[in-house]
C-alpha atoms as a PDB file:
ATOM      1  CA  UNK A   1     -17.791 -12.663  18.157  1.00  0.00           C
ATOM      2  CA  UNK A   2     -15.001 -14.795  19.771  1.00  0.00           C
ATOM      3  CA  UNK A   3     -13.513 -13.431  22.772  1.00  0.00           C
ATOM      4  CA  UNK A   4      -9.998 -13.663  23.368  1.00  0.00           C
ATOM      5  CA  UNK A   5     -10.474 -15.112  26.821  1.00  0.00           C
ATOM      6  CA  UNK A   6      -8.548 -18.655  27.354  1.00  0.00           C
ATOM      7  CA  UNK A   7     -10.547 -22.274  26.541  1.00  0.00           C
ATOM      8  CA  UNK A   8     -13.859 -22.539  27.593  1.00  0.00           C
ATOM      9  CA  UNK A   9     -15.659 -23.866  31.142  1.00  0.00           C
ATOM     10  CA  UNK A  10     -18.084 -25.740  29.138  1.00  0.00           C
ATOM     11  CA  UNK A  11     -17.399 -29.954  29.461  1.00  0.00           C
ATOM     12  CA  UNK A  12     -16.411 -31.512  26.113  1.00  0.00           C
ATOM     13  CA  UNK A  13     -19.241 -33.286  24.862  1.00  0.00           C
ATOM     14  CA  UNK A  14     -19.732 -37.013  25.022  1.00  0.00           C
ATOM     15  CA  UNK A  15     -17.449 -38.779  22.151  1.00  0.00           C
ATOM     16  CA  UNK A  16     -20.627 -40.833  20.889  1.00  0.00           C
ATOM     17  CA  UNK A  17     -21.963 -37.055  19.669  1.00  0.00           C
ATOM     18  CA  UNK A  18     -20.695 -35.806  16.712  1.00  0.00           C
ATOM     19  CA  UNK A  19     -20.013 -31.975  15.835  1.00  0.00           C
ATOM     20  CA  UNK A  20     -23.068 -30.102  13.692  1.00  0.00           C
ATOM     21  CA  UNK A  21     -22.033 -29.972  10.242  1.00  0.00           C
ATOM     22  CA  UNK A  22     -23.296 -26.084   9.977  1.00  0.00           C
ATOM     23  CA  UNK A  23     -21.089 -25.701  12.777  1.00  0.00           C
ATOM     24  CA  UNK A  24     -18.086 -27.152  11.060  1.00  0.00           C
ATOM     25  CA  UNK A  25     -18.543 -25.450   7.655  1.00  0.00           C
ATOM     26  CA  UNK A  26     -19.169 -21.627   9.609  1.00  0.00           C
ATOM     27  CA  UNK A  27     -15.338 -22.737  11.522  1.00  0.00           C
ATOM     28  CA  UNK A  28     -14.077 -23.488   7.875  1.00  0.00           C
ATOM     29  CA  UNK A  29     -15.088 -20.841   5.852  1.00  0.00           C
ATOM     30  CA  UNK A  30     -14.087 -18.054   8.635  1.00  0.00           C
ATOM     31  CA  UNK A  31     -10.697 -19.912   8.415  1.00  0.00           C
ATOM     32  CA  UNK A  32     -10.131 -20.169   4.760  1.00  0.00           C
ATOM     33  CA  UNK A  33     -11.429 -16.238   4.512  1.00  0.00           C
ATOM     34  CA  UNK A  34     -10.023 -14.749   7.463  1.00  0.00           C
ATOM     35  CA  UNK A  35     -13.322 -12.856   7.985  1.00  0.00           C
ATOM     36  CA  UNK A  36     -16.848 -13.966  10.043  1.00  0.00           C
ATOM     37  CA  UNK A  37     -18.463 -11.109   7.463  1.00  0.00           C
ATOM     38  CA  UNK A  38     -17.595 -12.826   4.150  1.00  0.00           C
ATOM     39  CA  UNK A  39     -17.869 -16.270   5.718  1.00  0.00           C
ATOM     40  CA  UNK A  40     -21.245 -15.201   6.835  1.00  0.00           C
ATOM     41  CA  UNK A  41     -21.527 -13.799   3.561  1.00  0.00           C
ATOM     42  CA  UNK A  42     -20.717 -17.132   1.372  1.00  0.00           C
ATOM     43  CA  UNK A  43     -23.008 -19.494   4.231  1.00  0.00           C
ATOM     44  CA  UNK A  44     -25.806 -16.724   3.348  1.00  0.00           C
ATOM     45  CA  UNK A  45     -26.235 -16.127   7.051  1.00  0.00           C
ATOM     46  CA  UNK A  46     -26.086 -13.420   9.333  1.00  0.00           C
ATOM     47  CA  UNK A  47     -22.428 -12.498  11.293  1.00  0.00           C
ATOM     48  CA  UNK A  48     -24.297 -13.088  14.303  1.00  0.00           C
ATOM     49  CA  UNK A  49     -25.429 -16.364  12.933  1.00  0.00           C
ATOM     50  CA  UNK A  50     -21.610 -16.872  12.357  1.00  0.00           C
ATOM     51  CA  UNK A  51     -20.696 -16.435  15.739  1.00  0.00           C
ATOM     52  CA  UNK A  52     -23.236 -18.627  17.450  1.00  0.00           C
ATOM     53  CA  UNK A  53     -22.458 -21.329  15.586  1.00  0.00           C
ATOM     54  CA  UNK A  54     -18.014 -20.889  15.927  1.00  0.00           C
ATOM     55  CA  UNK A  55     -19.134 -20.919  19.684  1.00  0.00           C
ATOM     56  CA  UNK A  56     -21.224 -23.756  19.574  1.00  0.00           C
ATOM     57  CA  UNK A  57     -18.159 -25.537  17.918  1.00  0.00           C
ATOM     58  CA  UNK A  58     -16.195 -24.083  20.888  1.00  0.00           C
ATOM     59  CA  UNK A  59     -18.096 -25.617  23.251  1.00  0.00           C
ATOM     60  CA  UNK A  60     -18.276 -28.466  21.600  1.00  0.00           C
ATOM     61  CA  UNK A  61     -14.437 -29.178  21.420  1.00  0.00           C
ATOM     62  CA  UNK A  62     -13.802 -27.559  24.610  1.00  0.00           C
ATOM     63  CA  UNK A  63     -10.958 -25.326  22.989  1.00  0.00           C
ATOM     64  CA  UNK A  64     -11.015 -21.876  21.777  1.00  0.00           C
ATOM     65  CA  UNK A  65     -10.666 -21.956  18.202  1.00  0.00           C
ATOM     66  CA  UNK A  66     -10.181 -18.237  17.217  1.00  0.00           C
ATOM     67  CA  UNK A  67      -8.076 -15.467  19.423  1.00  0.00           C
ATOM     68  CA  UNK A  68      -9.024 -12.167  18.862  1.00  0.00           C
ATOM     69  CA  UNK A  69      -6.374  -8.866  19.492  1.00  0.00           C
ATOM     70  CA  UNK A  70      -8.160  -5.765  18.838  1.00  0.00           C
ATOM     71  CA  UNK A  71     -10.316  -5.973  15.737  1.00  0.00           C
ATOM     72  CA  UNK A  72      -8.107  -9.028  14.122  1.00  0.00           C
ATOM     73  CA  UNK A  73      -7.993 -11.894  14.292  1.00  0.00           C
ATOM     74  CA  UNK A  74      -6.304 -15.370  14.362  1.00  0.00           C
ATOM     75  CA  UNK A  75      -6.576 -19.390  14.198  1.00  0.00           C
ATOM     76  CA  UNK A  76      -5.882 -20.562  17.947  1.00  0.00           C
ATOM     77  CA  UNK A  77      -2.869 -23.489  18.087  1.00  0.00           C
ATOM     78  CA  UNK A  78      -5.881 -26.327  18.234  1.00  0.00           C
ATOM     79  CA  UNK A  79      -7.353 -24.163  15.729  1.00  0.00           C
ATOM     80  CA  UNK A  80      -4.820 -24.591  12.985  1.00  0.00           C
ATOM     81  CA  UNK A  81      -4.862 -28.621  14.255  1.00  0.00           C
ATOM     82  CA  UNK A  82      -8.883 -28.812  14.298  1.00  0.00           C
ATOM     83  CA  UNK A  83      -8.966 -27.062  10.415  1.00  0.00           C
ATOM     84  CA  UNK A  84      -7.191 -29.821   8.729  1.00  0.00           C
ATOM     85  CA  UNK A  85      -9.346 -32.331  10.643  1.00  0.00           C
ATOM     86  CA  UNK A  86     -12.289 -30.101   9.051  1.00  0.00           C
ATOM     87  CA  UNK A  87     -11.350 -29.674   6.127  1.00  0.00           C
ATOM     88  CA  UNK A  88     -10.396 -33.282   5.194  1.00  0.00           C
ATOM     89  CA  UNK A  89     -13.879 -34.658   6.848  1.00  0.00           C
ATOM     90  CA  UNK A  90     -16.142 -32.106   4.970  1.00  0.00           C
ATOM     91  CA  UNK A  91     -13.841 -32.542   1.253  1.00  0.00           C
ATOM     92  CA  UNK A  92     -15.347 -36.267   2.181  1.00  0.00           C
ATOM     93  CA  UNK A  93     -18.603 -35.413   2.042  1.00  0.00           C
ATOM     94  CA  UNK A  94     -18.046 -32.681  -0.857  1.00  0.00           C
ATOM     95  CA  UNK A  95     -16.552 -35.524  -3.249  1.00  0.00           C
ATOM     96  CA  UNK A  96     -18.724 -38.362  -2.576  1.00  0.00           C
ATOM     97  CA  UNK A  97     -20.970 -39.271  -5.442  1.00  0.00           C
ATOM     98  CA  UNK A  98     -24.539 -38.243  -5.725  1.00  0.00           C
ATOM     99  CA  UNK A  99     -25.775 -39.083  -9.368  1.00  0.00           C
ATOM    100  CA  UNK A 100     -29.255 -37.843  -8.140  1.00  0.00           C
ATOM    101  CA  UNK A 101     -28.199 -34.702  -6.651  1.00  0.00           C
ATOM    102  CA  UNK A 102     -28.540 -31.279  -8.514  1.00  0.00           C
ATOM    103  CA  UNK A 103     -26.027 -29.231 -10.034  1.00  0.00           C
ATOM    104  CA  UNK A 104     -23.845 -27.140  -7.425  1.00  0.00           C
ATOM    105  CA  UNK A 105     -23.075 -23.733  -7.357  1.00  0.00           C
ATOM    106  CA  UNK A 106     -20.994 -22.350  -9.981  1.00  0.00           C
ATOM    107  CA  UNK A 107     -17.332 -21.469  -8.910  1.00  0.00           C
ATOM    108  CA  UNK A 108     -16.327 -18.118  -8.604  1.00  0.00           C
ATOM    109  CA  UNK A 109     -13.051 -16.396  -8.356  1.00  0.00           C
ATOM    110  CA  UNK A 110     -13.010 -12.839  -6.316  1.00  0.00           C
ATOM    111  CA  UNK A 111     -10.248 -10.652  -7.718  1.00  0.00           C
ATOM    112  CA  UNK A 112      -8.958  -7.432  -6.140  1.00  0.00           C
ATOM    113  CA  UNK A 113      -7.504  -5.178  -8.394  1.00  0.00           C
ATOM    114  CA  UNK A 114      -6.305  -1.447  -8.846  1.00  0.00           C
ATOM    115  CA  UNK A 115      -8.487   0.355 -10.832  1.00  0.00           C
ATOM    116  CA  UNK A 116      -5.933   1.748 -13.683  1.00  0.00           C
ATOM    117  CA  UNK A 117      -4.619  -1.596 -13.950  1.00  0.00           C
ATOM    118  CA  UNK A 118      -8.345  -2.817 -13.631  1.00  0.00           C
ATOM    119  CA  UNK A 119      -9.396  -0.775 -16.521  1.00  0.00           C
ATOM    120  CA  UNK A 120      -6.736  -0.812 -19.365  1.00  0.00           C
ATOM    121  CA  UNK A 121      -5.306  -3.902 -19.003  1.00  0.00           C
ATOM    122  CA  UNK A 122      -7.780  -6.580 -17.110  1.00  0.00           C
ATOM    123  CA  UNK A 123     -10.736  -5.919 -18.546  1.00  0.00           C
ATOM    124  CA  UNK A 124      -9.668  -5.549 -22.253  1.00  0.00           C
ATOM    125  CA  UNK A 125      -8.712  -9.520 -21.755  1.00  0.00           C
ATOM    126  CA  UNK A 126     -11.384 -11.013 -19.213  1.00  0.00           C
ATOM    127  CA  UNK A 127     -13.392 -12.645 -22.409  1.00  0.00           C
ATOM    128  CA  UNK A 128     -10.432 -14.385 -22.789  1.00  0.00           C
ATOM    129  CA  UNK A 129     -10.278 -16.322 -19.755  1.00  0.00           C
ATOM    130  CA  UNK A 130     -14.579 -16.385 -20.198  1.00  0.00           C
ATOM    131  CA  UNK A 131     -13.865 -18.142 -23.247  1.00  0.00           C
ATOM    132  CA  UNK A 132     -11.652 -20.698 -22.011  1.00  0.00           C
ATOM    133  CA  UNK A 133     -13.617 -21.226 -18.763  1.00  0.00           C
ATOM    134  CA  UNK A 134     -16.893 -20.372 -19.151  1.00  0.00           C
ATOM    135  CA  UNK A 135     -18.036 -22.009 -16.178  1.00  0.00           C
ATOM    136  CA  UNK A 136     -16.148 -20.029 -13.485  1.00  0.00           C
ATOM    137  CA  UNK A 137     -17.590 -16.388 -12.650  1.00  0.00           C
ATOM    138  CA  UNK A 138     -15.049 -14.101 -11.954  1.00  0.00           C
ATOM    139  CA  UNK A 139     -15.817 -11.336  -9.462  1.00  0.00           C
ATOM    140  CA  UNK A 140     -13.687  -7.919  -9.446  1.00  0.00           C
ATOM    141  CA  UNK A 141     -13.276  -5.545  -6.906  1.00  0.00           C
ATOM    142  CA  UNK A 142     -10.875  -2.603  -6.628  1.00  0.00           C
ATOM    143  CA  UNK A 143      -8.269  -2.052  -4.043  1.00  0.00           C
ATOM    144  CA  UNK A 144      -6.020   0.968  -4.053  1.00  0.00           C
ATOM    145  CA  UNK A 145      -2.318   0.666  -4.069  1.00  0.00           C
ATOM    146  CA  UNK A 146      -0.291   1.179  -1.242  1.00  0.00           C
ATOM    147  CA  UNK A 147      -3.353   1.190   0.926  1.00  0.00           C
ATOM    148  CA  UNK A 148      -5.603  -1.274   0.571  1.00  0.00           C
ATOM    149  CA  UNK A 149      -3.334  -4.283   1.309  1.00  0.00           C
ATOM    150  CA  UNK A 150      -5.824  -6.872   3.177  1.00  0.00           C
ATOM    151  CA  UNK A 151      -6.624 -10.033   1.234  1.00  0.00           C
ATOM    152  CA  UNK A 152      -9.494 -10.782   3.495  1.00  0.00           C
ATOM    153  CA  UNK A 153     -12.104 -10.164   0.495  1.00  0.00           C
ATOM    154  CA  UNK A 154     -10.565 -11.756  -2.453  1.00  0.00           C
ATOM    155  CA  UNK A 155      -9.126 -15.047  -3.616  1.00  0.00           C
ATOM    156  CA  UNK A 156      -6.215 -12.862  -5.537  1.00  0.00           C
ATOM    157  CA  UNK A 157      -4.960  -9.879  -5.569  1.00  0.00           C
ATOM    158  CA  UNK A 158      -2.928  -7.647  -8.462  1.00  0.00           C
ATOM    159  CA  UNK A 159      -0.741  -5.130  -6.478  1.00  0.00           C
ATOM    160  CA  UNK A 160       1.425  -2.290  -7.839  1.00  0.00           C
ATOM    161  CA  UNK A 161       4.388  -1.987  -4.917  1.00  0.00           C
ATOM    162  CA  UNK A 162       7.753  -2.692  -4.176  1.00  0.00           C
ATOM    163  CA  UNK A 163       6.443  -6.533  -3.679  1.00  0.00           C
ATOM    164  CA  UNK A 164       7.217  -6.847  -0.149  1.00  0.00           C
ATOM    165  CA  UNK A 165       4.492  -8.614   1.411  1.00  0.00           C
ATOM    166  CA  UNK A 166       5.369 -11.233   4.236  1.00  0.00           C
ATOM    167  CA  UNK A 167       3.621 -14.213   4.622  1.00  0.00           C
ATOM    168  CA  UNK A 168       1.453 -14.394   1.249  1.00  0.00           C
ATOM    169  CA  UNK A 169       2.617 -15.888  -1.469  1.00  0.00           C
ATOM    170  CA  UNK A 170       4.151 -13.247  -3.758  1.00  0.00           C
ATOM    171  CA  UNK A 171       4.781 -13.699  -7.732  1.00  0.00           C
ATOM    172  CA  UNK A 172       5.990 -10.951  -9.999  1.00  0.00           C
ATOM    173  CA  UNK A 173       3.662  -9.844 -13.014  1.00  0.00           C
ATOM    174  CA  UNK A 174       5.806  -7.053 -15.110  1.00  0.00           C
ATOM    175  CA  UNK A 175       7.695  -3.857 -14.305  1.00  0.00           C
ATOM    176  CA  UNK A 176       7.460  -1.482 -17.393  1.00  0.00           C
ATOM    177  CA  UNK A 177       9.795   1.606 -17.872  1.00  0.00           C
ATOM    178  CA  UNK A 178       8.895   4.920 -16.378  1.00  0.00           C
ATOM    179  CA  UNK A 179       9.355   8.431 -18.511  1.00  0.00           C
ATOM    180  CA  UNK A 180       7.632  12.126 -18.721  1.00  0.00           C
ATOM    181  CA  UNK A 181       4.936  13.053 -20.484  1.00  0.00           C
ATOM    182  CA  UNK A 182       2.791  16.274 -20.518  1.00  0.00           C
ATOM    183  CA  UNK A 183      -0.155  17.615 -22.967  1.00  0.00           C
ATOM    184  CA  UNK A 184       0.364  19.768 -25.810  1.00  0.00           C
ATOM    185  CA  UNK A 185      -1.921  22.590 -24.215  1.00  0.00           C
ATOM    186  CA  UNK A 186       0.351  22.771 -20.967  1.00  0.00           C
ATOM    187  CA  UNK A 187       4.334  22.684 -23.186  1.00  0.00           C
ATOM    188  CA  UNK A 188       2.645  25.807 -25.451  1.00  0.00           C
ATOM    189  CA  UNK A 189       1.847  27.181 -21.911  1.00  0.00           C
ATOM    190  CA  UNK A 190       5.035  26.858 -20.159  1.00  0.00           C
ATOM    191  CA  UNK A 191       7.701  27.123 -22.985  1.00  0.00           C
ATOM    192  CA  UNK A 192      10.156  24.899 -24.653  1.00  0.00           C
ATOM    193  CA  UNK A 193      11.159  22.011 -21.871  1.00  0.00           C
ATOM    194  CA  UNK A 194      14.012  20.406 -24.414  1.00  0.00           C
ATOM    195  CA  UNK A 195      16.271  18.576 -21.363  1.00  0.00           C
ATOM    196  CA  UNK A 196      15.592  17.898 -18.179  1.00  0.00           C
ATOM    197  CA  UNK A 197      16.761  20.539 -16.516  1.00  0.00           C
ATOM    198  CA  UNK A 198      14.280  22.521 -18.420  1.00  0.00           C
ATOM    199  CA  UNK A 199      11.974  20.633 -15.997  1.00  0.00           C
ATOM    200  CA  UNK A 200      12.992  23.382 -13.309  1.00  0.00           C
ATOM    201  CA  UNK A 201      10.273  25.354 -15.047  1.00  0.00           C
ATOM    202  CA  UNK A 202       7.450  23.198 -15.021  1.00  0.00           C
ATOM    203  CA  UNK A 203       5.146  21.888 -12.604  1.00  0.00           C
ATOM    204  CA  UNK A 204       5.766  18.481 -11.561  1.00  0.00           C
ATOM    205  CA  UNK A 205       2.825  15.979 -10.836  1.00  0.00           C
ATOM    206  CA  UNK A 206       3.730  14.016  -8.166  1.00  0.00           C
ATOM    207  CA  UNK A 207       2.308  10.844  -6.855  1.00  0.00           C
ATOM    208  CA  UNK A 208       3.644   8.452  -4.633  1.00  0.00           C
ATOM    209  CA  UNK A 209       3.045   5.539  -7.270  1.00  0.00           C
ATOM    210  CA  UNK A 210       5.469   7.091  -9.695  1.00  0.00           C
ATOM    211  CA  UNK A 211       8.191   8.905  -7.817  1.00  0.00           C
ATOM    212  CA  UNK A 212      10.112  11.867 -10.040  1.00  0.00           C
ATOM    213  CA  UNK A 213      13.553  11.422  -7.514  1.00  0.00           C
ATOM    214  CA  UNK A 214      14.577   7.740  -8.994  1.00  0.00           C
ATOM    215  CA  UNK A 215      13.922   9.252 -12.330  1.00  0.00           C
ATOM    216  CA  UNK A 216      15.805  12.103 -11.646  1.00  0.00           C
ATOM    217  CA  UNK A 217      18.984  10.034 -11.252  1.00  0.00           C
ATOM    218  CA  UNK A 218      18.507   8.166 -14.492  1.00  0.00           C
ATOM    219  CA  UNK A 219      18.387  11.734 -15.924  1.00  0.00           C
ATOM    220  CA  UNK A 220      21.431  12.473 -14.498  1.00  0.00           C
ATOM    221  CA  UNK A 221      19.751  15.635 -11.456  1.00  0.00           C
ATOM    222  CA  UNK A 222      20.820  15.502  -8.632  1.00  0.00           C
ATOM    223  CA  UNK A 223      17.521  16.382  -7.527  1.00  0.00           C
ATOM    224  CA  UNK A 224      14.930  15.576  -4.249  1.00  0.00           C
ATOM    225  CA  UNK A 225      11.686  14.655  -4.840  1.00  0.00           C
ATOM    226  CA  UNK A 226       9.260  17.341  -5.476  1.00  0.00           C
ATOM    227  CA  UNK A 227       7.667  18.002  -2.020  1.00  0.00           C
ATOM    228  CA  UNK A 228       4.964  20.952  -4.039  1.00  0.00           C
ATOM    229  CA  UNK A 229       2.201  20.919  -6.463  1.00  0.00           C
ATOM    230  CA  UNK A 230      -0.708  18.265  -7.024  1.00  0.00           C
ATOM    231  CA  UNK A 231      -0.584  14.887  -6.109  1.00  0.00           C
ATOM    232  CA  UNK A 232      -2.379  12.071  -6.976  1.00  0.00           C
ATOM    233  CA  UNK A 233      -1.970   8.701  -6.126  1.00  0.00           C
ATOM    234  CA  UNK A 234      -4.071   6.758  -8.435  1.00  0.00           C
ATOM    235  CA  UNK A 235      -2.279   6.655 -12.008  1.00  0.00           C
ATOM    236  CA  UNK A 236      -5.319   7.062 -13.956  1.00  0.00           C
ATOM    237  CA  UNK A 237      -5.943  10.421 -12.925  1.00  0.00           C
ATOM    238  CA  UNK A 238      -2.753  11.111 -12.974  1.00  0.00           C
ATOM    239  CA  UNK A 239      -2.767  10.454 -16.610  1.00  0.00           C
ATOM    240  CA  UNK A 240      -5.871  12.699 -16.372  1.00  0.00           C
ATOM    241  CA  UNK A 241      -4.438  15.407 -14.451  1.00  0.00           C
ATOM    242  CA  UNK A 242      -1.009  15.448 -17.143  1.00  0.00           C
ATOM    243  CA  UNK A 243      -3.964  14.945 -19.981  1.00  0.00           C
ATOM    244  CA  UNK A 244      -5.423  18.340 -18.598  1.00  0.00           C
ATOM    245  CA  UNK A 245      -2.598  20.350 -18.731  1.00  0.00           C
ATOM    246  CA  UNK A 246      -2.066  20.336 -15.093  1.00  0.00           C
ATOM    247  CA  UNK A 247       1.739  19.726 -15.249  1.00  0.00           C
ATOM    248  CA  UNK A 248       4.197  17.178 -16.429  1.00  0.00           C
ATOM    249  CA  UNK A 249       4.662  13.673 -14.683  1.00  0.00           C
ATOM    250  CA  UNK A 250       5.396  10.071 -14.994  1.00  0.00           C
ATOM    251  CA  UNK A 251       3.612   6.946 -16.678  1.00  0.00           C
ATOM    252  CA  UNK A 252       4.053   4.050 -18.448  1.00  0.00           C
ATOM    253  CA  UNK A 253       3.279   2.864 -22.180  1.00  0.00           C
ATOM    254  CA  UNK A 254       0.690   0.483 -21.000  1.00  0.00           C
ATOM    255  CA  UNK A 255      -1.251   3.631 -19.723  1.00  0.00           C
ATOM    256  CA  UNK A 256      -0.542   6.303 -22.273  1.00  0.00           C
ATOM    257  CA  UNK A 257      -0.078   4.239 -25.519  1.00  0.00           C
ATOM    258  CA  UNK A 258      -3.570   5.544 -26.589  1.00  0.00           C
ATOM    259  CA  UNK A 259      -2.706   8.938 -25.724  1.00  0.00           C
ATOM    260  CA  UNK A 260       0.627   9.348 -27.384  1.00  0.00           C
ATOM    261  CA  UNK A 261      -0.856   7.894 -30.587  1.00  0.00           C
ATOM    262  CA  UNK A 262      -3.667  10.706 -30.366  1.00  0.00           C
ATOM    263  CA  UNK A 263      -1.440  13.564 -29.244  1.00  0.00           C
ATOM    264  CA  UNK A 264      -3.029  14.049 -26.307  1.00  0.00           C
ATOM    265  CA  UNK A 265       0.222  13.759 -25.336  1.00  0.00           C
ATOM    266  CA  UNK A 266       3.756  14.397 -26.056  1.00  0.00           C
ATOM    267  CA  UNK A 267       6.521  11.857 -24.761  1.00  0.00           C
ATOM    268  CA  UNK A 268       9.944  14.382 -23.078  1.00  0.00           C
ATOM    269  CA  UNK A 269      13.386  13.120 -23.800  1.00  0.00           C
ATOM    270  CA  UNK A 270      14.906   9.666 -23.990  1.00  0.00           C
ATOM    271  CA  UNK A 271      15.164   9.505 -20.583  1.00  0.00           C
ATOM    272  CA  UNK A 272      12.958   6.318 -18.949  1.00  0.00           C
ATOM    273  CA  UNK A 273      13.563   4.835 -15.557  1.00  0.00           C
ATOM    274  CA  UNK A 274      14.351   1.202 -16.930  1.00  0.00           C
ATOM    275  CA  UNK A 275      13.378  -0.286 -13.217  1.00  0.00           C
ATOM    276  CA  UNK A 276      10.712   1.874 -11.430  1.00  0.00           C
ATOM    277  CA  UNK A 277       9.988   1.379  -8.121  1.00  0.00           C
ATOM    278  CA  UNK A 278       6.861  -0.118  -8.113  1.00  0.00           C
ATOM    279  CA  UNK A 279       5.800  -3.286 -10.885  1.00  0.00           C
ATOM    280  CA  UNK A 280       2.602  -5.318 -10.699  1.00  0.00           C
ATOM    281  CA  UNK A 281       2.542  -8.628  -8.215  1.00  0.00           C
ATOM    282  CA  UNK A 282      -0.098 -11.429  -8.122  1.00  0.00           C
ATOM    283  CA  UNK A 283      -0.736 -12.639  -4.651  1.00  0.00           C
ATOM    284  CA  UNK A 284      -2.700 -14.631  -2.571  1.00  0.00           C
ATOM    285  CA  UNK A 285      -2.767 -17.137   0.289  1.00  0.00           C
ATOM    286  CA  UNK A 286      -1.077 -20.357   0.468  1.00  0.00           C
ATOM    287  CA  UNK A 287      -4.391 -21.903   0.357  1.00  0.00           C
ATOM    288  CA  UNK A 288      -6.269 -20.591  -2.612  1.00  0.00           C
ATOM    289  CA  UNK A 289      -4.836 -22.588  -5.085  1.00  0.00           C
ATOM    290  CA  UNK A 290      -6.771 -25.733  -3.642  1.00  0.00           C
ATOM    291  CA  UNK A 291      -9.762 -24.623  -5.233  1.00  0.00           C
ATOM    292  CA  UNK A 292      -9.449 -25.858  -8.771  1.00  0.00           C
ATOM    293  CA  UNK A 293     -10.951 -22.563 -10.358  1.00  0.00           C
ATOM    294  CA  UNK A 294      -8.644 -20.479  -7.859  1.00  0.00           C
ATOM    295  CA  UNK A 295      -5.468 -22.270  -9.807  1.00  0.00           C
ATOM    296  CA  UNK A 296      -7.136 -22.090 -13.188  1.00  0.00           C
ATOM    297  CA  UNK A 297      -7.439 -18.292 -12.818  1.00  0.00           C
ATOM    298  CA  UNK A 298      -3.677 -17.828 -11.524  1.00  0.00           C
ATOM    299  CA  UNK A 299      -2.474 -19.621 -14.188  1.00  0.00           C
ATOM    300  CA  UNK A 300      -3.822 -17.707 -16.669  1.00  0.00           C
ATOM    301  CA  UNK A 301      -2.871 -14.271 -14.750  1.00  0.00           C
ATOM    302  CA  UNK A 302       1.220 -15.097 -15.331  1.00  0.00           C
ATOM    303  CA  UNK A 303       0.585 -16.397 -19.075  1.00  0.00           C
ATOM    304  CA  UNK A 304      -1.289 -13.581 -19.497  1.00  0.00           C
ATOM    305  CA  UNK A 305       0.839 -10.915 -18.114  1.00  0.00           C
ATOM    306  CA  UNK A 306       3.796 -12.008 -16.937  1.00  0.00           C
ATOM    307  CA  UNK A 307       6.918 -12.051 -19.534  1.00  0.00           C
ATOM    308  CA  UNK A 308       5.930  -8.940 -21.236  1.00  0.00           C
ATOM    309  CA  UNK A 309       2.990 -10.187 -22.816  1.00  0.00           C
ATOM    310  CA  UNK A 310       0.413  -7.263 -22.224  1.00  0.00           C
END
């Protein structure tokens, strides 16, 4: 790895040279994925491999190109400079013709997702976007909200927040109302819970994703947030856990459509929280989108779920 020492000793070397290509794309891809692992990862090299050859760029140039702080990160001043030098050189050699030359990779997008919103709403309408680009691969990992909030292994990112993330580009999906549920099994168990102050009775799931206290104002309690009882912050199982009879809490129609239609469960009141705390936001870097299959897969995100259309 880069140490975060100043500019190298080393002499610049002689202008007549020019700087190894494997050199230049190891410096490029680091850059564009803010990680020597996945860069290593995408050149099919080792990280060690990686490093040796951002040094030998280094030394080359005579400037540091990455400083490191701690176990992060960042492009050095000449850094940021060098990359668009980089980057326009090696799109040269990228887009010059070669009728003779076989057929490159195929594009891929990496998308991090969470899993609930992963599993009832993504996947249900992937063949979509397979059938209108069947060339790109689309890769899907899961990332858990509230956490996991690194972009360092993805292209894009779906995030359920409050949609404050600095310096990433930030674009609002949909926000969906928030109201009670609970099973059957668990209302026969507890009694009749008719208004919400019946709710004084129950058990209240509680996860950090769906907070009860804004919901408790739109119900009119004057009521903190419940600080006992199970808590799970992933709203799948907490659609499990309410499905189980483990209490009542929060969801969203998107989620418990199925289950409502079933009876599995049993919608409370009128009451909904009309905006939640949390909605879904694409994001990504500023410069993703240059990658033509990057911008065909965003685009198709916001038609697809943006404006209510879910």
């Amino acid at each position: 790895m880069v140490s975060p020492a100043g500019p190298r000793s080393a002499r610049p070397a002689p202008a007549s040279r020019l700087p190894p290509v494997h050199a230049l794309s190891a410096f490029e891809a680091a850059a564009r994925l803010n990680s020597f692992a996945l860069a290593a990862d995408e050149l099919c090299i080792t990280p060690s491999a990686l490093s040796h050859r951002i040094r030998l760029l280094e030394d080359f140039v005579g400037e540091r190109l990455f400083i490191r702080d701690g176990r992060s990160f960042a492009l050095s001043e000449f850094g940021r400079r060098y990359l668009d030098v980089v980057r326009s050189a090696l799109r040269t050699l990228t887009d010059f013709p070669m009728p003779h030359r076989s057929a490159p990779a195929q594009p891929r997008v990496k998308v991090a997702l969470p899993p609930t919103f992963a599993r009832y709403l993504f996947v249900p309408r992937l063949a979509e976007f397979t059938r209108l680009h069947p060339g790109i691969v689309v890769e899907v990992f899961l990332s858990v909200p509230l956490y996991d909030l690194s972009l360092s292994e993805s292209d894009v990112e779906v995030r359920f927040g409050a949609g404050n993330y600095p310096d990433i580009i930030t674009e609002k999906l949909f926000e969906e109302p928030a109201f009670a549920v609970a099973s059957p099994a668990y209302l026969a168990q507890v009694g009749p819970i008719d208004t919400p102050a019946d709710l004084r009775r129950a058990t209240l799931l509680r996860s950090a994703l769906e907070p009860w206290q804004p919901w408790f104002e739109a119900a009119g309690l004057d009521w903190p947030e419940p600080s006992a009882g199970l808590r799970v912050d992933d709203l799948g199982l907490l659609l499990e856990a309410i499905r189980h009879g483990y209490g009542i809490g929060l969801t969203r129609l998107h989620f418990a459509e199925s289950a409502l239609a079933s009876g599995e469960l049993v919608r409370l009141f009128d009451v909904e929280l009309a905006s939640p705390p949390h909605a879904y936001y694409l994001v990504y870097e500023k410069p993703a989108p240059e990658r033509a299959e990057v911008t065909l897969f965003i685009e198709w995100m916001k038609a697809t779920f943006s404006n209510g259309q879910r």
